[in-house]
Structure formats: structure tokens, C-alpha cells
C-alpha atoms as a PDB file:
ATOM      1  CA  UNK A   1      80.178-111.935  29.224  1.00  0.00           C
ATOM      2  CA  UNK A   2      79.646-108.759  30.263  1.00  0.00           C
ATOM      3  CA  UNK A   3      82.682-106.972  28.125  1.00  0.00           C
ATOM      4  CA  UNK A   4      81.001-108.899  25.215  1.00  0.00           C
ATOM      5  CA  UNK A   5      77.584-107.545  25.670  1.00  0.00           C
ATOM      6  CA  UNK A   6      79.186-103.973  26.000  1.00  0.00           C
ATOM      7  CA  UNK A   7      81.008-104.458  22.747  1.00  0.00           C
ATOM      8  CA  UNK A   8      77.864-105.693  20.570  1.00  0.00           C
ATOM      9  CA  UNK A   9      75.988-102.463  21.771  1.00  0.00           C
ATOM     10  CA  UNK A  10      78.624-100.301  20.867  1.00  0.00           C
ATOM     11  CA  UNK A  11      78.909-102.002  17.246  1.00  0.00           C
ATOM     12  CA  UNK A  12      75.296-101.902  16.650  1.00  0.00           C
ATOM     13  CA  UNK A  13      74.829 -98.061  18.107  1.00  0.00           C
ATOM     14  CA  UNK A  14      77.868 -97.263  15.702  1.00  0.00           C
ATOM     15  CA  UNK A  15      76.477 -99.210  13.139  1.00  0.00           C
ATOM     16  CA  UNK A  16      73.043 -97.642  13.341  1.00  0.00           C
ATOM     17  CA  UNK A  17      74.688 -94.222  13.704  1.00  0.00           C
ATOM     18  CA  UNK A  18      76.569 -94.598  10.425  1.00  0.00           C
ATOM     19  CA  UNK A  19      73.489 -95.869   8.848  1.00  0.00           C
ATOM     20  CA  UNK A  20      70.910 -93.082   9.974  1.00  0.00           C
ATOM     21  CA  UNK A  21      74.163 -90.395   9.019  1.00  0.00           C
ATOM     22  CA  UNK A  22      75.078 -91.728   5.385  1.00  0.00           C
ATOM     23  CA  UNK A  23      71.499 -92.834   4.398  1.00  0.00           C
ATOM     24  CA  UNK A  24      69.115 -90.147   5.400  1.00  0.00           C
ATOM     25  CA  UNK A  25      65.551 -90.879   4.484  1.00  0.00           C
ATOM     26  CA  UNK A  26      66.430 -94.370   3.438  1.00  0.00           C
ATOM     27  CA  UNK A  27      67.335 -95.587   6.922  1.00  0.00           C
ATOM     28  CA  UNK A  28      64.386 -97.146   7.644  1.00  0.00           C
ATOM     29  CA  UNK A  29      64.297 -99.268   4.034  1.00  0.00           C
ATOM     30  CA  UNK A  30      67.619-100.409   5.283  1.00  0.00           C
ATOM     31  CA  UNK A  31      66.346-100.811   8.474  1.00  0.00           C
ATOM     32  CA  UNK A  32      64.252-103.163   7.543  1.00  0.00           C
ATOM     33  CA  UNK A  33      65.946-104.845   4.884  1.00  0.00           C
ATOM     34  CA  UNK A  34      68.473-105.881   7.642  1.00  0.00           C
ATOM     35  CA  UNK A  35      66.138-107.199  10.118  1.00  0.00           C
ATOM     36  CA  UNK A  36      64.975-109.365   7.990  1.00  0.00           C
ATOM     37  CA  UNK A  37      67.927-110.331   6.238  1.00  0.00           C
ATOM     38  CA  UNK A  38      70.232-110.689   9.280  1.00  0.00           C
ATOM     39  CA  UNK A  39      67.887-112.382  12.094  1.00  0.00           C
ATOM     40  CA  UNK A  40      69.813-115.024  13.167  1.00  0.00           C
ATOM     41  CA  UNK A  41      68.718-118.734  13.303  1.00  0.00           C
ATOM     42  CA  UNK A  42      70.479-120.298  16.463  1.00  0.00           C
ATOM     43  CA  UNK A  43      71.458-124.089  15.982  1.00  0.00           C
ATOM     44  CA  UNK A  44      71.771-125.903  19.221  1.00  0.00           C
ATOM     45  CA  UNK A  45      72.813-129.870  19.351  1.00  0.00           C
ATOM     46  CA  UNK A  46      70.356-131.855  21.595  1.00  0.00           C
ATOM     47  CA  UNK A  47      72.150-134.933  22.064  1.00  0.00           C
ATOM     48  CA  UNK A  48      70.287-137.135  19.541  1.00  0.00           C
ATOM     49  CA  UNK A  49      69.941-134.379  16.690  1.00  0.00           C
ATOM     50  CA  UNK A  50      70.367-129.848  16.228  1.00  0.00           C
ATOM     51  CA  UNK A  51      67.176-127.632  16.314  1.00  0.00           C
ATOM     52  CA  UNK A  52      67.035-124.575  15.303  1.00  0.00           C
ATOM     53  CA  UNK A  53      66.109-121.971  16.461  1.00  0.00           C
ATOM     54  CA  UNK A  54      65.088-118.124  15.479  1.00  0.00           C
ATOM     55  CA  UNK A  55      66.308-115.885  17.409  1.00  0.00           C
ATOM     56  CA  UNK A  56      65.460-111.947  16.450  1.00  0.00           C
ATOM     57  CA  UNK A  57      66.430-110.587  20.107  1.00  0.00           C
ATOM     58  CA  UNK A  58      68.480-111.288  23.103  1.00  0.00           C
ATOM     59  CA  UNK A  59      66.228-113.557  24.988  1.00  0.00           C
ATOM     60  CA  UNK A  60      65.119-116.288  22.394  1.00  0.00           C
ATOM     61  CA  UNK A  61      68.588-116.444  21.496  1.00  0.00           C
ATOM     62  CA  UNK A  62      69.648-117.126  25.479  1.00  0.00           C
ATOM     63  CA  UNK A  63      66.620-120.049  25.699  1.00  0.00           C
ATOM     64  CA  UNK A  64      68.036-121.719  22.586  1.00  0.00           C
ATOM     65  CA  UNK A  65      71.375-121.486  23.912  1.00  0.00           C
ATOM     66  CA  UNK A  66      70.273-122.878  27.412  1.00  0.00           C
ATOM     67  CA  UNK A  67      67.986-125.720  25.667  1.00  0.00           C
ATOM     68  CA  UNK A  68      69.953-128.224  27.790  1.00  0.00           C
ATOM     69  CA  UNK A  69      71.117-126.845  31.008  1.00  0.00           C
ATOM     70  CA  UNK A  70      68.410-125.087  32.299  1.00  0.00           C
ATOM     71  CA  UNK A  71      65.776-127.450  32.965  1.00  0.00           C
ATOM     72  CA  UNK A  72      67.817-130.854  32.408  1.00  0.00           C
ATOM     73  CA  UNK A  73      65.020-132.758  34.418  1.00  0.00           C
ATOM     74  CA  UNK A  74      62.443-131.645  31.650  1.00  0.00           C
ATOM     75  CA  UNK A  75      64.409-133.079  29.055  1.00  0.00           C
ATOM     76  CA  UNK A  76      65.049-136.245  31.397  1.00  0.00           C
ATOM     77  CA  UNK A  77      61.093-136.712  31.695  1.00  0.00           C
ATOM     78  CA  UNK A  78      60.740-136.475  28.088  1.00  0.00           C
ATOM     79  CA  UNK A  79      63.448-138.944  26.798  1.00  0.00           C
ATOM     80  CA  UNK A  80      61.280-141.649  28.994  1.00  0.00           C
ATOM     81  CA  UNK A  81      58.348-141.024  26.671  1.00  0.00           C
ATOM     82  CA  UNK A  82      57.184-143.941  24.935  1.00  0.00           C
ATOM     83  CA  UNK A  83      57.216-142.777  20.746  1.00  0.00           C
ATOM     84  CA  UNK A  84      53.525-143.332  20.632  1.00  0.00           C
ATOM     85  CA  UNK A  85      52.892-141.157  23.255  1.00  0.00           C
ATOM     86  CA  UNK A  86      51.572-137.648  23.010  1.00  0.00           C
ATOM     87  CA  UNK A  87      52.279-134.568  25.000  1.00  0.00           C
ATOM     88  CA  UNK A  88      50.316-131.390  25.597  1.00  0.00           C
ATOM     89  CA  UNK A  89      52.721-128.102  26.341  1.00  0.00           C
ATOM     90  CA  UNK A  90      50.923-125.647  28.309  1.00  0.00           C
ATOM     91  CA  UNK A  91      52.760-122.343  28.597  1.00  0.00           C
ATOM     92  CA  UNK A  92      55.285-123.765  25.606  1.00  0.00           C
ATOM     93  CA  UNK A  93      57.032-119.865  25.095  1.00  0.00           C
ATOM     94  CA  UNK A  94      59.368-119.980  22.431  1.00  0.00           C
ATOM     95  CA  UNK A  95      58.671-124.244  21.892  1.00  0.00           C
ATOM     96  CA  UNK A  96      62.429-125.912  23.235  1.00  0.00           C
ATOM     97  CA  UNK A  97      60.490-128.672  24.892  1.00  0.00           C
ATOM     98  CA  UNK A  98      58.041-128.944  22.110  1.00  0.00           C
ATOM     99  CA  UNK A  99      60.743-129.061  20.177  1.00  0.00           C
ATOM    100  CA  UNK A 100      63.023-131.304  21.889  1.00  0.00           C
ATOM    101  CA  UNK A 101      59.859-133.973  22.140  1.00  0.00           C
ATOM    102  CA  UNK A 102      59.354-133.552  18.136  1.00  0.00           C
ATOM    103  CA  UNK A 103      62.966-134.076  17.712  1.00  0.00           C
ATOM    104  CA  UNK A 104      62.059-137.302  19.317  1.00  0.00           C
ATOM    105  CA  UNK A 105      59.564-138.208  17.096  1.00  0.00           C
ATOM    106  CA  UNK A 106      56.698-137.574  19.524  1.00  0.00           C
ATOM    107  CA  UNK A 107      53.393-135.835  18.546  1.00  0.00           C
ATOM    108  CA  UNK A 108      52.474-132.623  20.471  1.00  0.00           C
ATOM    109  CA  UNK A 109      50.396-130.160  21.213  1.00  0.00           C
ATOM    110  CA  UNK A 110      51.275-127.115  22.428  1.00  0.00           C
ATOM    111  CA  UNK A 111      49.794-123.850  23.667  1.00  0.00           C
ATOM    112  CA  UNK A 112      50.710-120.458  23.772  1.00  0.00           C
ATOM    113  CA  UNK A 113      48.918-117.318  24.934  1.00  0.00           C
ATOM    114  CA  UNK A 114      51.171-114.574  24.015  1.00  0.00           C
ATOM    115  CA  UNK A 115      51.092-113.007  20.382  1.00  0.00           C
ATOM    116  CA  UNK A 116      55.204-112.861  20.282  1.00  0.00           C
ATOM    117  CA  UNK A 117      55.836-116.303  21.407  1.00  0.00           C
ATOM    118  CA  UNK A 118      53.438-117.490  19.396  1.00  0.00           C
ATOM    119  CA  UNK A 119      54.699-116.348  16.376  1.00  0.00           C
ATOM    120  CA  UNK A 120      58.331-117.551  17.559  1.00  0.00           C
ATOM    121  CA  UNK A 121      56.910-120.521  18.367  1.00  0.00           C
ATOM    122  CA  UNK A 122      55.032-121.040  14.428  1.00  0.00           C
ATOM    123  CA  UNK A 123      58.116-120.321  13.044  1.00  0.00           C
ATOM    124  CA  UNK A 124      60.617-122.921  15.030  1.00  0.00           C
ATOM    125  CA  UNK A 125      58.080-125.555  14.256  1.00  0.00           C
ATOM    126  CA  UNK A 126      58.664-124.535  10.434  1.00  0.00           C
ATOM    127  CA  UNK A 127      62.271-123.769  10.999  1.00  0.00           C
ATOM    128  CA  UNK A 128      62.830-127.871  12.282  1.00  0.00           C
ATOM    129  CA  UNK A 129      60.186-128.741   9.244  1.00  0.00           C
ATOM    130  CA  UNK A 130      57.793-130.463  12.358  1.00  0.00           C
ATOM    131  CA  UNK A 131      54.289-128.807  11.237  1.00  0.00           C
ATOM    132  CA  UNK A 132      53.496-132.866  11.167  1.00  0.00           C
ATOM    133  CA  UNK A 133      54.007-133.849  14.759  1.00  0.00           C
ATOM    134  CA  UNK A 134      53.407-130.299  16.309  1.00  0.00           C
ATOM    135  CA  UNK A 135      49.621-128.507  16.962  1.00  0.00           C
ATOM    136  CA  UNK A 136      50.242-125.120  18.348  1.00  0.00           C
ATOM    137  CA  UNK A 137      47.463-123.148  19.448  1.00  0.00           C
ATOM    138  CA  UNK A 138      47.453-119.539  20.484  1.00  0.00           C
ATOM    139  CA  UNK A 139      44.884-119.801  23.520  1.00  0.00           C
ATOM    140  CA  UNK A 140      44.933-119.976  27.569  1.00  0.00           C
ATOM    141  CA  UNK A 141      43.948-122.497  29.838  1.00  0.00           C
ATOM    142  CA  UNK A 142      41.711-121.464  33.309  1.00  0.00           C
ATOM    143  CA  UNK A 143      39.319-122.981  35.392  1.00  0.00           C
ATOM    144  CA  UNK A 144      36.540-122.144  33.709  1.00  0.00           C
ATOM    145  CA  UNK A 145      36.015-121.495  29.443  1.00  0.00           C
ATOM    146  CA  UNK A 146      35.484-117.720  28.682  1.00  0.00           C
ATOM    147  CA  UNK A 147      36.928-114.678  26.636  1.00  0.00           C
ATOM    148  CA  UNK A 148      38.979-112.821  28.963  1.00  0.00           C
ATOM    149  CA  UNK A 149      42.103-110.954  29.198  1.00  0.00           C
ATOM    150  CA  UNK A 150      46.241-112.069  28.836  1.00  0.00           C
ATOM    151  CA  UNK A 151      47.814-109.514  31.519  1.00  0.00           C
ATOM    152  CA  UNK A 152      51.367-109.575  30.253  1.00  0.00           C
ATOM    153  CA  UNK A 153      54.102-108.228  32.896  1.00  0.00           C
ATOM    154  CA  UNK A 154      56.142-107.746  29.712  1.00  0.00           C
ATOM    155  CA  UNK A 155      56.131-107.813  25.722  1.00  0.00           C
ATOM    156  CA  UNK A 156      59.472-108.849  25.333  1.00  0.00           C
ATOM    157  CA  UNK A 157      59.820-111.763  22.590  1.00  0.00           C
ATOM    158  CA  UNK A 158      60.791-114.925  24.542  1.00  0.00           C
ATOM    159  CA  UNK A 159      59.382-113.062  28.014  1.00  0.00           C
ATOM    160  CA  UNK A 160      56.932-115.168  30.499  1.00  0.00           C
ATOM    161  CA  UNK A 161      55.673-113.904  34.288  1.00  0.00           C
ATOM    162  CA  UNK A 162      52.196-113.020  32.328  1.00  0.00           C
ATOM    163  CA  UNK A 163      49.055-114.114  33.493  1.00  0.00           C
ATOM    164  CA  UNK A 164      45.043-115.161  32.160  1.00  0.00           C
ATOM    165  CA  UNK A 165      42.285-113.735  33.563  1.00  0.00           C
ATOM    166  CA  UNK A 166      43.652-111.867  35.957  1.00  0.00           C
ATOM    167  CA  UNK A 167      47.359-110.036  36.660  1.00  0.00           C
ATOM    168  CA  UNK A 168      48.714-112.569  39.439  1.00  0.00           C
ATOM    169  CA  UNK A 169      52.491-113.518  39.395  1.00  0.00           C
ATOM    170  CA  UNK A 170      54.424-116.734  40.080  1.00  0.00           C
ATOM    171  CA  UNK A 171      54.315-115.373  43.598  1.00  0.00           C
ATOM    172  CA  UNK A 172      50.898-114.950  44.187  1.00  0.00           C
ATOM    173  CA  UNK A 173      50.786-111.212  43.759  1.00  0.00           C
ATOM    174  CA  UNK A 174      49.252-108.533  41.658  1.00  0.00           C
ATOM    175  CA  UNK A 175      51.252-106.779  39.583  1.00  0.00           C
ATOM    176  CA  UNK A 176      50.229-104.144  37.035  1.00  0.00           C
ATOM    177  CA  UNK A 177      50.430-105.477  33.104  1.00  0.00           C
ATOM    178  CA  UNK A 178      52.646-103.798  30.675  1.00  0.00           C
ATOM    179  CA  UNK A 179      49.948-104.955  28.033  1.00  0.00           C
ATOM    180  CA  UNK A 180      46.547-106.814  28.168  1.00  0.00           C
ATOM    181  CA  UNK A 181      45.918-109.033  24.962  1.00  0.00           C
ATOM    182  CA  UNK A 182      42.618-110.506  24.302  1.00  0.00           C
ATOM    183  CA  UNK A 183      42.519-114.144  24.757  1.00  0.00           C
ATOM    184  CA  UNK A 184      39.975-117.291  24.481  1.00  0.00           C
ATOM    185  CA  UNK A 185      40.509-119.176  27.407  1.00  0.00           C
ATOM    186  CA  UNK A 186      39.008-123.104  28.135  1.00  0.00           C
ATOM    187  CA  UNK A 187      39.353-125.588  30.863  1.00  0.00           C
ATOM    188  CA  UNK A 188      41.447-128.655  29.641  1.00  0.00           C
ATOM    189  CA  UNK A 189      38.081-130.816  30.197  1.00  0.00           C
ATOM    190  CA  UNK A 190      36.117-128.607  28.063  1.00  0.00           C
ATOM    191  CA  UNK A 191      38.833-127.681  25.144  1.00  0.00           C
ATOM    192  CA  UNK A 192      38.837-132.103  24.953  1.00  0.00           C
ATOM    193  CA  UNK A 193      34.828-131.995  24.795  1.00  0.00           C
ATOM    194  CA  UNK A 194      34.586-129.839  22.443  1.00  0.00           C
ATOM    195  CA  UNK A 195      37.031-130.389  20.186  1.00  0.00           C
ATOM    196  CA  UNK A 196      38.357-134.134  20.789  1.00  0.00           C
ATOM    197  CA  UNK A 197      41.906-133.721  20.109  1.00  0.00           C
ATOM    198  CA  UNK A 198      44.503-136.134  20.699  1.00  0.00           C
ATOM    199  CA  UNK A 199      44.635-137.068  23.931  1.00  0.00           C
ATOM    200  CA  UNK A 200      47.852-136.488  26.552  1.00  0.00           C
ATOM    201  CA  UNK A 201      49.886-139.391  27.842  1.00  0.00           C
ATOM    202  CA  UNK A 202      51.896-136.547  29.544  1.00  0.00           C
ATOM    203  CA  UNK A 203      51.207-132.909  30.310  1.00  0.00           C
ATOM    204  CA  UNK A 204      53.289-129.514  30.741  1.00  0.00           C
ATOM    205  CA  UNK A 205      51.951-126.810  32.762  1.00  0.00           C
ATOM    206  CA  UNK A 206      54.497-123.928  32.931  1.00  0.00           C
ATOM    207  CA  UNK A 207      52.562-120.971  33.406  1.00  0.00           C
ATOM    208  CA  UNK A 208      53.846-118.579  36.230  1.00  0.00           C
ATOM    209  CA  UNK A 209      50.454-118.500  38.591  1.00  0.00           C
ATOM    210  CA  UNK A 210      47.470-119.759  37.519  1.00  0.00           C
ATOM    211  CA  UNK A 211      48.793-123.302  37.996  1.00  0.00           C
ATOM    212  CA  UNK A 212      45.959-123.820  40.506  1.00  0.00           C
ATOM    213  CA  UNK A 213      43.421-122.751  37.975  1.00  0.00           C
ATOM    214  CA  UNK A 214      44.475-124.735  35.192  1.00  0.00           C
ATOM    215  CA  UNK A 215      44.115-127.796  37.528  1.00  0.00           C
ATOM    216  CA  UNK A 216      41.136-127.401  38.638  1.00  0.00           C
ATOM    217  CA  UNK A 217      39.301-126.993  35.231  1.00  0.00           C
ATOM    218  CA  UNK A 218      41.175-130.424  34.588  1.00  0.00           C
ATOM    219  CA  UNK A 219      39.299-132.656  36.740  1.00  0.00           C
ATOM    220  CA  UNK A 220      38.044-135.719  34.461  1.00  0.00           C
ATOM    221  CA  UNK A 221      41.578-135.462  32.355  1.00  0.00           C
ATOM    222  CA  UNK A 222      43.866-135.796  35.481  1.00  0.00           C
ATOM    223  CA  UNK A 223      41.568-138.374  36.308  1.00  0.00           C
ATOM    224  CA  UNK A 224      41.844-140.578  33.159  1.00  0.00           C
ATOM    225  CA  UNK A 225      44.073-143.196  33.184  1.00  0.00           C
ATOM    226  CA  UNK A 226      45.588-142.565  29.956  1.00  0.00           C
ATOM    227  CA  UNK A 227      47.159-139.692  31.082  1.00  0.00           C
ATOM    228  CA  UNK A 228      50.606-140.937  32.618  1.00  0.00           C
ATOM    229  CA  UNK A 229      52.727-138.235  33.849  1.00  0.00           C
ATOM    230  CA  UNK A 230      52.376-134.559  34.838  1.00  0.00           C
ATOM    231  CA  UNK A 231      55.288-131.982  34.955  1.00  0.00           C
ATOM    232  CA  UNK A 232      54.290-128.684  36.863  1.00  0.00           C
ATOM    233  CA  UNK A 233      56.777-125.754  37.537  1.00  0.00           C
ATOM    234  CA  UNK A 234      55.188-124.830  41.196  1.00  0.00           C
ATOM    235  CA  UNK A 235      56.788-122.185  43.804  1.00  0.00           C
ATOM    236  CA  UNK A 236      57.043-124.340  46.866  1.00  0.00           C
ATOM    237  CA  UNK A 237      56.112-121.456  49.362  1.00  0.00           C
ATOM    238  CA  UNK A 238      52.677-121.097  48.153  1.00  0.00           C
ATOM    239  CA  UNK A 239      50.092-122.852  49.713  1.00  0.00           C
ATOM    240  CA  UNK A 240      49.025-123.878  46.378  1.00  0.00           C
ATOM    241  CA  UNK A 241      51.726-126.368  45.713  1.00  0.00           C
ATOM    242  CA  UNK A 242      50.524-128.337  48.561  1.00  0.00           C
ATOM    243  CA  UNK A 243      46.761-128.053  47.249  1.00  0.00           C
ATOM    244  CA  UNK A 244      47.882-129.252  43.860  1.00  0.00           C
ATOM    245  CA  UNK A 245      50.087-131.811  45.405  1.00  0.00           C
ATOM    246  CA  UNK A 246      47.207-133.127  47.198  1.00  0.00           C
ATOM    247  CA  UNK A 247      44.342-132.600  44.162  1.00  0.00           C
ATOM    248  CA  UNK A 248      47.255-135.052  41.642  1.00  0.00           C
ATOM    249  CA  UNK A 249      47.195-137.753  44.665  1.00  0.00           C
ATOM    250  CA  UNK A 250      43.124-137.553  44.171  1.00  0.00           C
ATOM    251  CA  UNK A 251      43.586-138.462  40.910  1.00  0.00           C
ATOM    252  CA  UNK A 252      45.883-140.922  41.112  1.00  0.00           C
ATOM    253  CA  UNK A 253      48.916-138.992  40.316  1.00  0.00           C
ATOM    254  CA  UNK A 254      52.049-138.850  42.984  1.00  0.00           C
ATOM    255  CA  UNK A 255      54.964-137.271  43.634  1.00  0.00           C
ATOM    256  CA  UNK A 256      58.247-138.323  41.884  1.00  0.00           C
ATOM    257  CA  UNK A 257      60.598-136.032  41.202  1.00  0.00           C
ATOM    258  CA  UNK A 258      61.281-132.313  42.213  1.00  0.00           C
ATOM    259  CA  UNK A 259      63.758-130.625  40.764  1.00  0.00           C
ATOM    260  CA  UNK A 260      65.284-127.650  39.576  1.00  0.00           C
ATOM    261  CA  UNK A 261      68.517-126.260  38.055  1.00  0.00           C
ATOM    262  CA  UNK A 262      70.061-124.400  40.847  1.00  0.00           C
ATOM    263  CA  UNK A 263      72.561-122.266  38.608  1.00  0.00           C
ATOM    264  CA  UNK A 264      69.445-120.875  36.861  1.00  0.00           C
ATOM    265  CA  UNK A 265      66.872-120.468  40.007  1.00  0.00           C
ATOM    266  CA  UNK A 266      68.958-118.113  42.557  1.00  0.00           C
ATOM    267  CA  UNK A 267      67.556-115.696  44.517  1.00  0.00           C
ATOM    268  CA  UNK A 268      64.165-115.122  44.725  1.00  0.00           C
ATOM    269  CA  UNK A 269      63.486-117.662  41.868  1.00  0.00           C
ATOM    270  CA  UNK A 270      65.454-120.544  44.364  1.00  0.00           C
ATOM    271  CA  UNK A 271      61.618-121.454  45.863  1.00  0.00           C
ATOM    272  CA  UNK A 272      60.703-122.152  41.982  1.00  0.00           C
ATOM    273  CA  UNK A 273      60.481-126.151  40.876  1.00  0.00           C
ATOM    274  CA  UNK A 274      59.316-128.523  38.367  1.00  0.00           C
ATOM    275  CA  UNK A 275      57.268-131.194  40.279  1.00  0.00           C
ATOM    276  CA  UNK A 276      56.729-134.237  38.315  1.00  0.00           C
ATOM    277  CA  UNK A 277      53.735-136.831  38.892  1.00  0.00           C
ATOM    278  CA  UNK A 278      53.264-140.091  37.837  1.00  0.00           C
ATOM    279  CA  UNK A 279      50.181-142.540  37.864  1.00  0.00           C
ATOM    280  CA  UNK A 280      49.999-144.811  40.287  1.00  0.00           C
ATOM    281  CA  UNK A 281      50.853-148.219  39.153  1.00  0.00           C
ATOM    282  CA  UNK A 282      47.313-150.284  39.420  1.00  0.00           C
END
């Protein structure tokens, strides 16, 4: 892999080179003409269809390729969706599991804070022709509704480790933002008050450190008893993964599944896993 990576940037320096050398003033038309011409649209098979996928830099293009080995427990969760059911993707990025749940034939709604994902995110959904079953919104979720700041630790297209209302990572430190976008940001209780959209029968939250947050402004929607299932992506040496743990038992959610890809969370990243609850059979 990492011969081939050398050899791409040597073909596109020499290819820019030749360009900038035999052009002049015209580079940039060509430039341009090429990044728009040659962006490449990544199909991936996902066992019961292909999405697609645009990719116009190295990390969208390494989510679509990972679409089913990095968080296989994800996809499990959502093939066990009923089709009338309805999930809300909180954090959705680039849109695989969005996606992957449209490919299904379910509704969702998903939500995504940062302006490059967002507009990689519009144009999957248009790519895969699902502007029917997906809502995507370009807003935040907190623990209280306010305009605030997006504190991203990056601007790369297909990045994540950014933050809302305040520049905290997935480890419970401050970091200092690369960029801070201005962002509308509700509680899940209020954005369903105000605007009565469809409701969740399962909910995402993969936002890298305001988990805790983004629960607690979701008191009354935890608590209803249409919502079914909750997949979180927690770091398990924080003390809020046990205070979450304990606020979905409140509510009538427990504990079923913890999991995470182990090729894909070494290091550091190995305390990082998607907890998924489920309501309590009545």
C-alpha cells in the first residue's frame, strides 16, 4: 500500500508539473476542468445492492472502500430494522450508514454539522437517486438549542474529531480548532417540538465528545417508547460512558451489544466502541 501511495504522488506531482510547464497561464482553467471532470465516483457492493460513492480526496474514498469492514456491527444493527422503521443519523459524515439504511429501503434522517461533509453527504444521496427516503440537515445537536460555534480539529473532506459548542475531543480534552464554523444547534426534544418530523424507531449518535450532551437534551425522546434502539460510539474510559449507560437504563433502554472492529480501533482509538441499547421488552 504504501509503494502505491508513493507512486500516485509521483504521477500526479509529474502530472501537475507538466501541466503548470506546457500550459502557462491556462493551468488553472485546466486545473479546474480536471477536478471536475475526473473526481471519481467509488462503487462499493453492500451485500444486497452497490452505492456509490463520490470521492474527490483520499479519505472519502477510504470510508467508501471500508463501508463494510469497519463498523460491521453498525451494519448488523441496521439489517434488523423493520422497513417501516425510521432512523435518525447524528454525526452521519460522508452518509455510508445513511446510505446503507436507504439501500434498504428505510427512511432517514440524517445530520451533519460540517460544511464539507455536508456537501459530500447531498451529493451521495443524489449520486444513489435516495433524495426520497433521505432528510439531511446541516445542523448540531447539544443539550440545550442555541447559535453557537462548530470547533473543527480539521477541514479535511470526510474528517470527524470536531466538536459543538465547545473544542472537546473524543477524549475529553481541549484541543485548539483548525476552523470554527457557525452552527444552529437544538436539543433532540426541542428540534421534534418544533418542527415534528418523523419520528426515530432507532437513533445514531457518532459524534466524537459531546455524546453526553446530546443525551441529555434528549430526555422525553429516549423516553418514548417508540424509539427502539440506540447505537452510541462511546470511549469506555470516560466516566461518561457509565453516566450514559446508566441515563439509557432510566429510560428504559439497556445494554446489548458492544462492539468494535479491532483492525480499525488500535492504539489509542482501542478504548473507542459502539454501544448499542435496546428497549426493554414490556
Amino acid at each position: 500500500m504504501g509503494i502505491r501511495r508513493v507512486t500516485i504522488d509521483f504521477a500526479t506531482a509529474a502530472l501537475k508539473a507538466g501541466i503548470r510547464l506546457g500550459t502557462g497561464r491556462y493551468a488553472s482553467q485546466i486545473f479546474s476542468h480536471l477536478s471536475e471532470q475526473l473526481v471519481p465516483v467509488v462503487e462499493e457492493d453492500a451485500k444486497i445492492g452497490r452505492l456509490k460513492f463520490y470521492c474527490p480526496s483520499r479519505l472519502p474514498e477510504w470510508r467508501a472502500r471500508t463501508l463494510m469492514t469497519k463498523e460491521p456491527e453498525t451494519l448488523e444493527w441496521i439489517d434488523g430494522f423493520a422497513k417501516s422503521d425510521i432512523l435518525w443519523d447524528v454525526g452521519a459524515n460522508v452518509g455510508l450508514y445513511t446510505l446503507y439504511a436507504a439501500l434498504r429501503g428505510l427512511s432517514v434522517l440524517a445530520f451533519e454539522p460540517s460544511p464539507g461533509n455536508y456537501f459530500l453527504l447531498s451529493r451521495n444521496i443524489e449520486l444513489n437517486g435516495f433524495d426520497n427516503l433521505i432528510s439531511s440537515y446541516c445542523i448540531a445537536f447539544n443539550d440545550d438549542t442555541r447559535l453557537d460555534s462548530f470547533f473543527m480539529a480539521n477541514t479535511e473532506l470526510g474528517g470527524a474529531l470536531n466538536s459543538f459548542g465547545e473544542a472537546k475531543d473524543w477524549k475529553g480534552e481541549a484541543y485548539t480548532p483548525k476552523f470554527k464554523q457557525s452552527m444552529l444547534g437544538f436539543t433532540i426534544d426541542d428540534f421534534i417540538r418544533q418542527f415534528n418530523p418523523p419520528f426515530p424507531a432507532h437513533l445514531k449518535i457518532d459524534v466524537d465528545g459531546i455524546e453526553k450532551k446530546i443525551v441529555d437534551g434528549a430526555s422525553a425522546t429516549l423516553a418514548d417508547k417508540r424509539l427502539k434502539s440506540v447505537l452510541i460510539e462511546l470511549n469506555i474510559n470516560l466516566d461518561e460512558c457509565a453516566e450514559i449507560n446508566a441515563i439509557m437504563d432510566t429510560h428504559g433502554l439497556v445494554l446489548h451489544k458492544r462492539e468494535h472492529a479491532d483492525e480499525f480501533y488500535i492504539g489509542e482509538m482501542n478504548c473507542i466502541y459502539n454501544h448499542i441499547f435496546v428497549r426493554k421488552a414490556q
